[in-house]
N, C-alpha and C. Protein backbone atom coordinates (compact mmCIF):
# COMPACT_ATOMS: atom_id res chain seq x y z
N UNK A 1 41.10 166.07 83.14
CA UNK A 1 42.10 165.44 82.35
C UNK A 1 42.16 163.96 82.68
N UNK A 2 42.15 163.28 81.71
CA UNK A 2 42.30 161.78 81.79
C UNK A 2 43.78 161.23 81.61
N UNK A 3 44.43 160.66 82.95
CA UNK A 3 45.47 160.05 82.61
C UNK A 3 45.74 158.27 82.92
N UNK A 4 46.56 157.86 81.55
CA UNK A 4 46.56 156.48 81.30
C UNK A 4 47.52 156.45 82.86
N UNK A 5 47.82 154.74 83.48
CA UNK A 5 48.10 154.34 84.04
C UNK A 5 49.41 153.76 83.57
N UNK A 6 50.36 154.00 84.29
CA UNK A 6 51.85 153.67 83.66
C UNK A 6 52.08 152.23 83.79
N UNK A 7 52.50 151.57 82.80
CA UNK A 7 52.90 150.22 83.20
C UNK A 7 54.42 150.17 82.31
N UNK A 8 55.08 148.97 82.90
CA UNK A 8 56.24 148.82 82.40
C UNK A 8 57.00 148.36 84.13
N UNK A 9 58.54 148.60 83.46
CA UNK A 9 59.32 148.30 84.97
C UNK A 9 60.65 149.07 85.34
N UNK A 10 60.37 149.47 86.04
CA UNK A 10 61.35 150.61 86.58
C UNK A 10 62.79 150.28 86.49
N UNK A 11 63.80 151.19 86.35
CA UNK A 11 65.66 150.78 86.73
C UNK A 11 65.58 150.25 87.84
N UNK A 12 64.76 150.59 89.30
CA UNK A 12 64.72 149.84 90.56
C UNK A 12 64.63 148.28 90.60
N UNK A 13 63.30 147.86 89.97
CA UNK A 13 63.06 146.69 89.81
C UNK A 13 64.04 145.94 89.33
N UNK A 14 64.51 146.23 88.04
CA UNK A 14 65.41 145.64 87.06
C UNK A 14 66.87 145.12 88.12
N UNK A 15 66.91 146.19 88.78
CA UNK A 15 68.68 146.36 89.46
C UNK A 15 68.44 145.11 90.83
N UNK A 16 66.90 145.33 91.60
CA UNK A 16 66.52 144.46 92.60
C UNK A 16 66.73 142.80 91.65
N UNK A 17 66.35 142.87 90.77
CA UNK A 17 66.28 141.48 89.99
C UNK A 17 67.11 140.86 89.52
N UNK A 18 68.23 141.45 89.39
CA UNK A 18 69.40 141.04 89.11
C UNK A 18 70.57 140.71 89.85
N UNK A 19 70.27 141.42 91.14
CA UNK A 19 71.03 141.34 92.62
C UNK A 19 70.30 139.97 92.83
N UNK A 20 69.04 139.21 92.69
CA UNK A 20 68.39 138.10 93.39
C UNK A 20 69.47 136.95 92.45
N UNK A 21 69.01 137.72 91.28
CA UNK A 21 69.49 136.43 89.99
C UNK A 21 71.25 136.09 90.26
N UNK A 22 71.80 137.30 91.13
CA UNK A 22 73.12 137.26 91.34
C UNK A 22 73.66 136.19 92.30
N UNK A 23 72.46 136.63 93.49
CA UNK A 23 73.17 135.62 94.39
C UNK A 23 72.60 134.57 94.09
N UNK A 24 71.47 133.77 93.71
CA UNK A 24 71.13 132.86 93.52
C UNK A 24 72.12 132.06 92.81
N UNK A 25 72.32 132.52 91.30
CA UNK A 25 73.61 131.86 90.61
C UNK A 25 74.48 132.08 91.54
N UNK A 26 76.03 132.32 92.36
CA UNK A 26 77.17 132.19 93.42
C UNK A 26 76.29 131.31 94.37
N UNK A 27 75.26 131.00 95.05
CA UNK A 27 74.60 129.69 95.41
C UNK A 27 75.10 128.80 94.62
N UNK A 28 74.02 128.38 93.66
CA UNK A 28 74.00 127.26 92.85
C UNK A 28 75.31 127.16 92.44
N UNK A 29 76.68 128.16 92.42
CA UNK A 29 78.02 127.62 91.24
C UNK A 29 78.41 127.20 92.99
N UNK A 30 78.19 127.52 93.84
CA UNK A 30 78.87 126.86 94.87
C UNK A 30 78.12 125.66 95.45
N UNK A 31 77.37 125.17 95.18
CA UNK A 31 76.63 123.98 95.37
C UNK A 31 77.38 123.14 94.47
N UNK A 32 77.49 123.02 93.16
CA UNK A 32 77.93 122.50 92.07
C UNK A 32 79.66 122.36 92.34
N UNK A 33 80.18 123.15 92.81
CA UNK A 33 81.81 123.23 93.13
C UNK A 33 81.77 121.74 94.05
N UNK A 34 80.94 122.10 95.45
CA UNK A 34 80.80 121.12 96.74
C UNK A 34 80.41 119.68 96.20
N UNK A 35 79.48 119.61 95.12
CA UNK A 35 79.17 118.40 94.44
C UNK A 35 80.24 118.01 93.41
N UNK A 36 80.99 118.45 93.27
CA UNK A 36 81.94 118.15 92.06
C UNK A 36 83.18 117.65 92.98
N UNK A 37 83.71 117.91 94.56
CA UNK A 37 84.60 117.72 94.73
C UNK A 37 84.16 116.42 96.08
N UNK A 38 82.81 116.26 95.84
CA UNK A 38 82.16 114.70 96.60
C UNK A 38 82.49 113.79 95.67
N UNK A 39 81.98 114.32 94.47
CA UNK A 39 82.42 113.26 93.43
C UNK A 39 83.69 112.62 93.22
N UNK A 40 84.61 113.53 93.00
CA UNK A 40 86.03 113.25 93.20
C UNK A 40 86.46 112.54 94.22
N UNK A 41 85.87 113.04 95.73
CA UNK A 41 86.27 112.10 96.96
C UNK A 41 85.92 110.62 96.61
N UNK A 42 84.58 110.54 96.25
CA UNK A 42 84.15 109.31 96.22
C UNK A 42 84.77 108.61 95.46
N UNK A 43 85.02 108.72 94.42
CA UNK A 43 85.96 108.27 93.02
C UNK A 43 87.12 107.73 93.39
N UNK A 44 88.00 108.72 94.10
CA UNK A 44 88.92 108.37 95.20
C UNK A 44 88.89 107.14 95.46
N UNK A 45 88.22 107.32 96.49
CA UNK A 45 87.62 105.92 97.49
C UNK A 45 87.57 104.71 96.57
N UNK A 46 86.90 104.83 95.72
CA UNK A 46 86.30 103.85 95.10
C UNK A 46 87.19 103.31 94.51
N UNK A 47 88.47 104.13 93.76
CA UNK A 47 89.64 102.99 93.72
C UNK A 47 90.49 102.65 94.24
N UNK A 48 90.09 103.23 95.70
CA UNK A 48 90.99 102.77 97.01
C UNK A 48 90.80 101.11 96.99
N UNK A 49 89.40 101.08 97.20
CA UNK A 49 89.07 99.65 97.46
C UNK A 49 89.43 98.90 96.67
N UNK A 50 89.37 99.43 95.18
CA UNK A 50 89.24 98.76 94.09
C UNK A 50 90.65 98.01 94.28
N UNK A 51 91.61 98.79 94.53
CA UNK A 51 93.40 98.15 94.25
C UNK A 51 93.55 97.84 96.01
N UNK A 52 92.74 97.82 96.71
CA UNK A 52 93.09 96.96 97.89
C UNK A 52 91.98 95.64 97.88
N UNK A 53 91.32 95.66 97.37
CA UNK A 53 90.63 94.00 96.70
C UNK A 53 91.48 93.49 95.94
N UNK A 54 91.69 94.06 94.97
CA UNK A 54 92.84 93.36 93.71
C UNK A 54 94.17 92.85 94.77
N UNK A 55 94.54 93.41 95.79
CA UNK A 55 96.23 93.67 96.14
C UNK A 55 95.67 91.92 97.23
N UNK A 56 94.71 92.10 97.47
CA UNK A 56 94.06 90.69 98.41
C UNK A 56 93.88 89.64 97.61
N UNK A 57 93.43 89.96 96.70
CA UNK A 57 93.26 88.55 95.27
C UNK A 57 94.49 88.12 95.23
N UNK A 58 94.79 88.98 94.45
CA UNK A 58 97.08 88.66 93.58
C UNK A 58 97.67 87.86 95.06
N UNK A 59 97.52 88.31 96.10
CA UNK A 59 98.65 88.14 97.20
C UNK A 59 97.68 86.77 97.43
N UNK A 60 96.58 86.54 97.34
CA UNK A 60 95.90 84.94 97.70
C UNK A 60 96.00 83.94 96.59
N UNK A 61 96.03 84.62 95.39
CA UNK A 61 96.56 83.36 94.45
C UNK A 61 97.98 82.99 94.17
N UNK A 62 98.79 83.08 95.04
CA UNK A 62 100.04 83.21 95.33
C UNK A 62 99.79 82.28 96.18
N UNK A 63 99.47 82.06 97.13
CA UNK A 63 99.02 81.21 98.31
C UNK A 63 99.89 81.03 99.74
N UNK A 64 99.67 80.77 100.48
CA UNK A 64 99.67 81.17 102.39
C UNK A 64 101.44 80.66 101.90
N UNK A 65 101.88 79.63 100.96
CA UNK A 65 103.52 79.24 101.43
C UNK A 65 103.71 80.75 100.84
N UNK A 66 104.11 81.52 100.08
CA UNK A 66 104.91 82.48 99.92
C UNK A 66 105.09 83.35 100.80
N UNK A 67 104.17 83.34 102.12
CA UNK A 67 103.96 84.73 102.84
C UNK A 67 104.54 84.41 104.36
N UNK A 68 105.59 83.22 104.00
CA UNK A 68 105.82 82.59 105.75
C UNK A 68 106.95 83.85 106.32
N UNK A 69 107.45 83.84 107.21
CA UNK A 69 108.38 84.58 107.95
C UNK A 69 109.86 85.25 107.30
N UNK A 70 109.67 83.89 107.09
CA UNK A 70 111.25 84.20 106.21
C UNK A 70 111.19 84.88 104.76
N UNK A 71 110.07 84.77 104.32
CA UNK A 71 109.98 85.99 102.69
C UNK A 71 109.20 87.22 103.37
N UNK A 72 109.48 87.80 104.57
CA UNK A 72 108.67 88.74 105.06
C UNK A 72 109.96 89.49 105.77
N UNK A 73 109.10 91.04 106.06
CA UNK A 73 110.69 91.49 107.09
C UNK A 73 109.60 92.26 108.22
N UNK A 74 109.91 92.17 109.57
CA UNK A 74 109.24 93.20 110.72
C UNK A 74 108.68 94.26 110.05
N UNK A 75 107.30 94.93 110.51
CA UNK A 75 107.32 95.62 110.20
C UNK A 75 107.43 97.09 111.05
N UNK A 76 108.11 96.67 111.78
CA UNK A 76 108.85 97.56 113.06
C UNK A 76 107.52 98.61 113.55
N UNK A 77 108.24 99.58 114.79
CA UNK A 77 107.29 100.30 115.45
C UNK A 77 106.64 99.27 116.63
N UNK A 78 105.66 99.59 116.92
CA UNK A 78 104.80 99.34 117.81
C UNK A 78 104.17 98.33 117.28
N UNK A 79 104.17 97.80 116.64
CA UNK A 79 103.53 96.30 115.96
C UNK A 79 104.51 94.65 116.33
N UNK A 80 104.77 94.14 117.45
CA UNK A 80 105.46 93.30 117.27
C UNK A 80 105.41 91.76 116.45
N UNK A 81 104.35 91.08 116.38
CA UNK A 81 103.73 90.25 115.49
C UNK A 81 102.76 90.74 114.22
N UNK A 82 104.12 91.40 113.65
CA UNK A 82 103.39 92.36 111.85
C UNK A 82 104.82 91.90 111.61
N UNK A 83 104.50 91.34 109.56
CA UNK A 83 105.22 91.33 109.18
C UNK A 83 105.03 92.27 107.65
N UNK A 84 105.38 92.69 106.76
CA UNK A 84 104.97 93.38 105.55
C UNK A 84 106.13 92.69 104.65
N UNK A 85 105.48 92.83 103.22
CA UNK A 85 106.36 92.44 102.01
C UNK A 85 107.72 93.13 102.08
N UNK A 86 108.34 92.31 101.31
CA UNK A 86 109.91 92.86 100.86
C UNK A 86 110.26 92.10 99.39
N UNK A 87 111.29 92.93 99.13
CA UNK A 87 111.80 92.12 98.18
C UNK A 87 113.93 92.50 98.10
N UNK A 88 114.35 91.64 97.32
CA UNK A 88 115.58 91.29 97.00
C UNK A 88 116.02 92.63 96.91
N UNK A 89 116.78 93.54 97.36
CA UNK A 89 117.78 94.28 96.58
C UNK A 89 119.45 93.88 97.15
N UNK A 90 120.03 94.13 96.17
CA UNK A 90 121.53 93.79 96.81
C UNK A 90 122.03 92.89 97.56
N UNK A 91 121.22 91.77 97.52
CA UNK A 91 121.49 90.67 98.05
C UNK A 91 120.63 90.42 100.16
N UNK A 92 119.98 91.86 99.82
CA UNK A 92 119.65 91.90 101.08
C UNK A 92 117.79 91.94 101.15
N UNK A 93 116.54 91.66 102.24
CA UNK A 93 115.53 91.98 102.20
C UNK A 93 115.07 93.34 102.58
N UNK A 94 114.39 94.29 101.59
CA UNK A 94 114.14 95.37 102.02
C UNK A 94 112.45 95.49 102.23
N UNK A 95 112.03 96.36 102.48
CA UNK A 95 110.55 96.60 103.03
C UNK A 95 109.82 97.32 100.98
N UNK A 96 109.00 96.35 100.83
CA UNK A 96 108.59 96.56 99.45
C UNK A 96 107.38 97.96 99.32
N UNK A 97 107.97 99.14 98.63
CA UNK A 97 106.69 100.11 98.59
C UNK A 97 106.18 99.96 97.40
N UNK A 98 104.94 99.44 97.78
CA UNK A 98 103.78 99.56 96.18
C UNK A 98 102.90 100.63 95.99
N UNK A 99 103.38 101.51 94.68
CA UNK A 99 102.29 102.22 94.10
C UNK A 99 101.58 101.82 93.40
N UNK A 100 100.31 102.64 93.11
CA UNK A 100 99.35 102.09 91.90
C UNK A 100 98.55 103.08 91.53
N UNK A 101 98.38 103.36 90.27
CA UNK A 101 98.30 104.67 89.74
C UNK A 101 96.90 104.14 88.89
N UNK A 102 95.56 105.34 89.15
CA UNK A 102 94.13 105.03 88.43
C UNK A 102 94.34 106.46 87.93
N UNK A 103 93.32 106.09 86.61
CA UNK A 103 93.26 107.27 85.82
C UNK A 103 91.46 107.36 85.29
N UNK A 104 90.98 108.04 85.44
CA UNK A 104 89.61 108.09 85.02
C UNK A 104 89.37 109.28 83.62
N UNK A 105 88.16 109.04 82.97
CA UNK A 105 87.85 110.31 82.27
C UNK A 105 86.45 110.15 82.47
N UNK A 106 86.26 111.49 82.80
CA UNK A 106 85.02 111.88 83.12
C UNK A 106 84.35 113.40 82.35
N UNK A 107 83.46 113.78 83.25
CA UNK A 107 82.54 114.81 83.03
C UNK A 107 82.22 115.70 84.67
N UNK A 108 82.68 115.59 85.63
CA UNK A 108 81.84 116.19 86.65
C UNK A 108 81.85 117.50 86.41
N UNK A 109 81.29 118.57 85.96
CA UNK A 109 81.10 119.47 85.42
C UNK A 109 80.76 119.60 84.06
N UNK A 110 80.93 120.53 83.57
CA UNK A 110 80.65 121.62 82.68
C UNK A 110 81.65 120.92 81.40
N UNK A 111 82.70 120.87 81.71
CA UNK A 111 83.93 120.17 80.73
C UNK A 111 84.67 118.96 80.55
N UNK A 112 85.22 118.73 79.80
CA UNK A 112 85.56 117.09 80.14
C UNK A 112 86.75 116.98 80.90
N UNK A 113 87.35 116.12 81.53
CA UNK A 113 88.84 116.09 81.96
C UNK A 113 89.17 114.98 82.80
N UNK A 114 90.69 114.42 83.18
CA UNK A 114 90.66 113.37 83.38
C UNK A 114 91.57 113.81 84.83
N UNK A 115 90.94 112.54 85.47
CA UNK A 115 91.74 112.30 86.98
C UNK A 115 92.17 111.43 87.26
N UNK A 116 93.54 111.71 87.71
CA UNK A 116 94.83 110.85 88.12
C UNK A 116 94.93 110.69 89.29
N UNK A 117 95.03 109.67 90.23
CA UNK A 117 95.12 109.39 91.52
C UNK A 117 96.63 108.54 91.79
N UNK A 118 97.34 108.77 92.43
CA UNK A 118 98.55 107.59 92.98
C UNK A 118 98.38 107.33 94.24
N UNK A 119 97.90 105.99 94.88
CA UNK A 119 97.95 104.97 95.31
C UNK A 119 98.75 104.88 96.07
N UNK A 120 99.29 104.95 97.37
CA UNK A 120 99.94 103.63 98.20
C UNK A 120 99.74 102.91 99.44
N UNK A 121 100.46 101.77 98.76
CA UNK A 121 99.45 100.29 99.16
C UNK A 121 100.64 99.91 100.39
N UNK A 122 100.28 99.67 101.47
CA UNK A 122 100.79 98.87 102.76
C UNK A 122 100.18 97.73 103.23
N UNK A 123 100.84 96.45 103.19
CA UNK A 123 100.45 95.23 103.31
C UNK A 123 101.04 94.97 104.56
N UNK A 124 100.47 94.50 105.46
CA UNK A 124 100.93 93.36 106.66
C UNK A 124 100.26 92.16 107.23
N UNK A 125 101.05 91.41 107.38
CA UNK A 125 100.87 89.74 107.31
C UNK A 125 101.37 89.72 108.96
N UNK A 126 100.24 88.48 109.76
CA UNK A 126 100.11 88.62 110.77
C UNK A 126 101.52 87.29 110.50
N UNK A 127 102.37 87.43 111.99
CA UNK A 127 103.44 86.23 112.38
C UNK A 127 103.04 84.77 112.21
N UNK A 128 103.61 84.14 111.81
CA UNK A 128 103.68 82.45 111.71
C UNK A 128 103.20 82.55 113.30
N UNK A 129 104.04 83.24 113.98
CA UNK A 129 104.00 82.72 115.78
C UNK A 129 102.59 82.94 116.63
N UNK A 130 101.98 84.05 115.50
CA UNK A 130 101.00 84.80 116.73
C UNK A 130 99.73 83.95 116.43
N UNK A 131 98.82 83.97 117.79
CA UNK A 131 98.01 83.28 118.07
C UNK A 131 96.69 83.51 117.63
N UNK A 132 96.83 84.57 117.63
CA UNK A 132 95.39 85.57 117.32
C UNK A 132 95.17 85.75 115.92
N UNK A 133 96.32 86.10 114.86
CA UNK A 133 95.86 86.30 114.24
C UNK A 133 96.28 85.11 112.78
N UNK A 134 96.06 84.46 113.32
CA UNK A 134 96.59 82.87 112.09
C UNK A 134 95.15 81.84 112.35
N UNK A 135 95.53 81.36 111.30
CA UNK A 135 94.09 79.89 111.26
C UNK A 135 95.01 78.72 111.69
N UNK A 136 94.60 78.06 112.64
CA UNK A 136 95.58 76.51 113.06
C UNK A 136 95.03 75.54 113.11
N UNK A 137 95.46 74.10 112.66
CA UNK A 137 94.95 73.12 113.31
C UNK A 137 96.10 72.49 113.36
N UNK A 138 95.41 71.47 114.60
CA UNK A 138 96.33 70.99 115.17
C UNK A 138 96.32 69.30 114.99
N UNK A 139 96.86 68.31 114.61
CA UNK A 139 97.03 67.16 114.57
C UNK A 139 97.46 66.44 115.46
N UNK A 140 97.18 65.49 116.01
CA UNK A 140 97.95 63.97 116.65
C UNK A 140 97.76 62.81 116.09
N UNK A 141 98.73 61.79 116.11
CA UNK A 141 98.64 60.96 115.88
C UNK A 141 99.12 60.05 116.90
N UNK A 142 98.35 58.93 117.01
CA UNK A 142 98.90 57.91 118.17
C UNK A 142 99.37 56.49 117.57
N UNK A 143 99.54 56.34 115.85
CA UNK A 143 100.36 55.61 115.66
C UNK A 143 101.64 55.87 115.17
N UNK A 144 101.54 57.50 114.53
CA UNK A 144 103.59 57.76 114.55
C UNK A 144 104.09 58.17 115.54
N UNK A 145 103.05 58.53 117.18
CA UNK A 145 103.83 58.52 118.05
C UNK A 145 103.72 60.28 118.43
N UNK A 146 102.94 61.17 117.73
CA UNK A 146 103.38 62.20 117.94
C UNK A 146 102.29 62.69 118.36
N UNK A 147 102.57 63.44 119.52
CA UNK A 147 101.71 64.16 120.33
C UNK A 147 100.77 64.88 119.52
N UNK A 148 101.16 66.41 119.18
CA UNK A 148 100.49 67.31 118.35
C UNK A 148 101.57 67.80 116.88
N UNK A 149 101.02 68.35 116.07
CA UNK A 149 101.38 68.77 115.07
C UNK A 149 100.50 70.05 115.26
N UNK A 150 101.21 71.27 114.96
CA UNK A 150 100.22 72.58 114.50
C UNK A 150 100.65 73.25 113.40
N UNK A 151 99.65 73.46 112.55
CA UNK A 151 99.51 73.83 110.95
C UNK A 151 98.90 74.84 110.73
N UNK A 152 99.62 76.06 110.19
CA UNK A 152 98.94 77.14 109.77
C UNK A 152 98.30 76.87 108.39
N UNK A 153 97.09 76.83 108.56
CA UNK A 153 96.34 76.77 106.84
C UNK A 153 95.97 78.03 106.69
N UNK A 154 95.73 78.79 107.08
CA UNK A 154 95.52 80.87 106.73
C UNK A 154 95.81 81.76 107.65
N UNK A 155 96.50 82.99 106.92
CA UNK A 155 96.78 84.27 107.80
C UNK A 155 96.10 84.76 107.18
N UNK A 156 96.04 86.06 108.29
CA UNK A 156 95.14 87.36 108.23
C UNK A 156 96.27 88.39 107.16
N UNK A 157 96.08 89.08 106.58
CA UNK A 157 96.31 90.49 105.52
C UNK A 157 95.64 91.71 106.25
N UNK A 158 96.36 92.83 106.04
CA UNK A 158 95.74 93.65 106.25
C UNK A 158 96.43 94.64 105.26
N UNK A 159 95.21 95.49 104.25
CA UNK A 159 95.84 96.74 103.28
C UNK A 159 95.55 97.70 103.89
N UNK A 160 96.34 98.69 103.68
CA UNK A 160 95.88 100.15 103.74
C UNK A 160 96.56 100.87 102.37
N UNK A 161 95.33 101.20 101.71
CA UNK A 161 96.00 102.17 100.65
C UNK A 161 95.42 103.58 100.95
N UNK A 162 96.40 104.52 100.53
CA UNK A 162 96.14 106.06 100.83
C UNK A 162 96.59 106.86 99.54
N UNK A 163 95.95 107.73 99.65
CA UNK A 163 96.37 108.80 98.44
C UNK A 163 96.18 110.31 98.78
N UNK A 164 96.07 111.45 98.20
CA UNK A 164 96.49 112.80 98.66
C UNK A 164 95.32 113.24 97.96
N UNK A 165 93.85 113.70 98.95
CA UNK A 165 93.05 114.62 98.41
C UNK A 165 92.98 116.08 98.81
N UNK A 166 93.11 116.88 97.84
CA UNK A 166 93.40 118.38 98.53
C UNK A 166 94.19 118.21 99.07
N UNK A 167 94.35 118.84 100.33
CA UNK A 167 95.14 119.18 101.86
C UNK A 167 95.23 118.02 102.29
N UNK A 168 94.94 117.26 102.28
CA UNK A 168 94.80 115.81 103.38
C UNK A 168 95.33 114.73 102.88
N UNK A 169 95.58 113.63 103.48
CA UNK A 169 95.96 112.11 103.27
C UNK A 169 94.73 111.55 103.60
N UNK A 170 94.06 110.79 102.62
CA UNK A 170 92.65 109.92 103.02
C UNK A 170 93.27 108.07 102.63
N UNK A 171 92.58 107.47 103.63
CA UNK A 171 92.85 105.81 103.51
C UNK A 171 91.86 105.03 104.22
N UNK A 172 91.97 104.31 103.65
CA UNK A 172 91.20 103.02 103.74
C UNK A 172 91.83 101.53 103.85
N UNK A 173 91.30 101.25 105.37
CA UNK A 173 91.78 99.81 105.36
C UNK A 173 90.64 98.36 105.18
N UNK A 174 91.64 97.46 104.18
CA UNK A 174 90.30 96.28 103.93
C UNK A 174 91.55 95.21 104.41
N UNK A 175 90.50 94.19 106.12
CA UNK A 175 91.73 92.83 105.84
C UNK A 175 90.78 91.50 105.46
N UNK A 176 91.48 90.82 104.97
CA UNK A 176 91.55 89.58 104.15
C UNK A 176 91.93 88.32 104.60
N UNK A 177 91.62 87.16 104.22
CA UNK A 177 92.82 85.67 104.79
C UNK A 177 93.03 85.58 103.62
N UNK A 178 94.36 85.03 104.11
CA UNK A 178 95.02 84.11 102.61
C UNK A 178 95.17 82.41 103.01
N UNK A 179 95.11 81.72 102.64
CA UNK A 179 94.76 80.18 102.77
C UNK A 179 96.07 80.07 101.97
């Protein structure tokens, strides 16, 4: 008796092939999850800097007189020569909190959708007094008689803006002079 040779593919095969194709895809959708939420970090970031460059521009074209002692308030703690913005309420100086809110539209995935980030921005301005962290020069003159003169022509800035990714608080600090 002559018998043909079976070809084709078994329920075994089929069930083995689909268990591979299984985990392979839960790989790859979890590769793609991990890449989708780098993206987002980075994005983050990226307008961290973005509104702590801008917050260094605005506050320098304003220029070094607006930022002297007296339009400033301590910025208490463990910092003794820090001062940070304020502004007017009630006739009194309070400690100024700046938000700043980015909005993107994107694609990182599969669908479209947009991401909202809020921003906040902490500024501190080194003391008129402190040594270290101010630009000085110093003048004499020996025909009005006066020994030295010392002139702050730039302080140091320092931002930190932070925002809420996932579980965490992430920030970034950029400092600056203002002239």
């Amino acid at each position: 008796m002559f018998f043909k040779s079976k070809r084709g593919i078994g329920i075994l095969e089929v069930l083995v092939a689909a268990l591979v194709l299984g985990i392979l895809y839960a790989a790859v959708s979890n590769l793609q999850k991990g890449n989708r939420e780098a993206l987002l970090r980075i994005r983050g970031r990226d307008g961290a800097t973005e509104v702590a460059q801008n917050m260094i521009d605005s506050l320098g074209a304003l220029g070094l007189a607006s930022f002297s002692d007296e339009n400033l308030i301590p910025c208490g703690g463990s910092e003794p020569n820090c001062y940070t913005l304020a502004k007017v309420e009630n006739g009194e100086l309070v400690a100024d909190h700046i938000t700043v809110t980015r909005t993107w539209e994107g694609q990182p995935g599969l669908k479209e959708n947009t991401m909202t980030v809020n921003y906040t921005v902490d500024v501190k301005f080194s003391s008129d007094s402190d040594p270290v962290n101010n630009y000085r020069a110093k003048t004499s003159s020996l025909l009005l008689g006066v020994d030295s003169i010392t002139h702050i022509y730039a302080k140091r800035i320092d931002v930190t803006v932070s925002w809420a990714f996932k579980d965490s608080r992430q920030s970034i600090s950029v400092s600056g002079v203002i002239r």
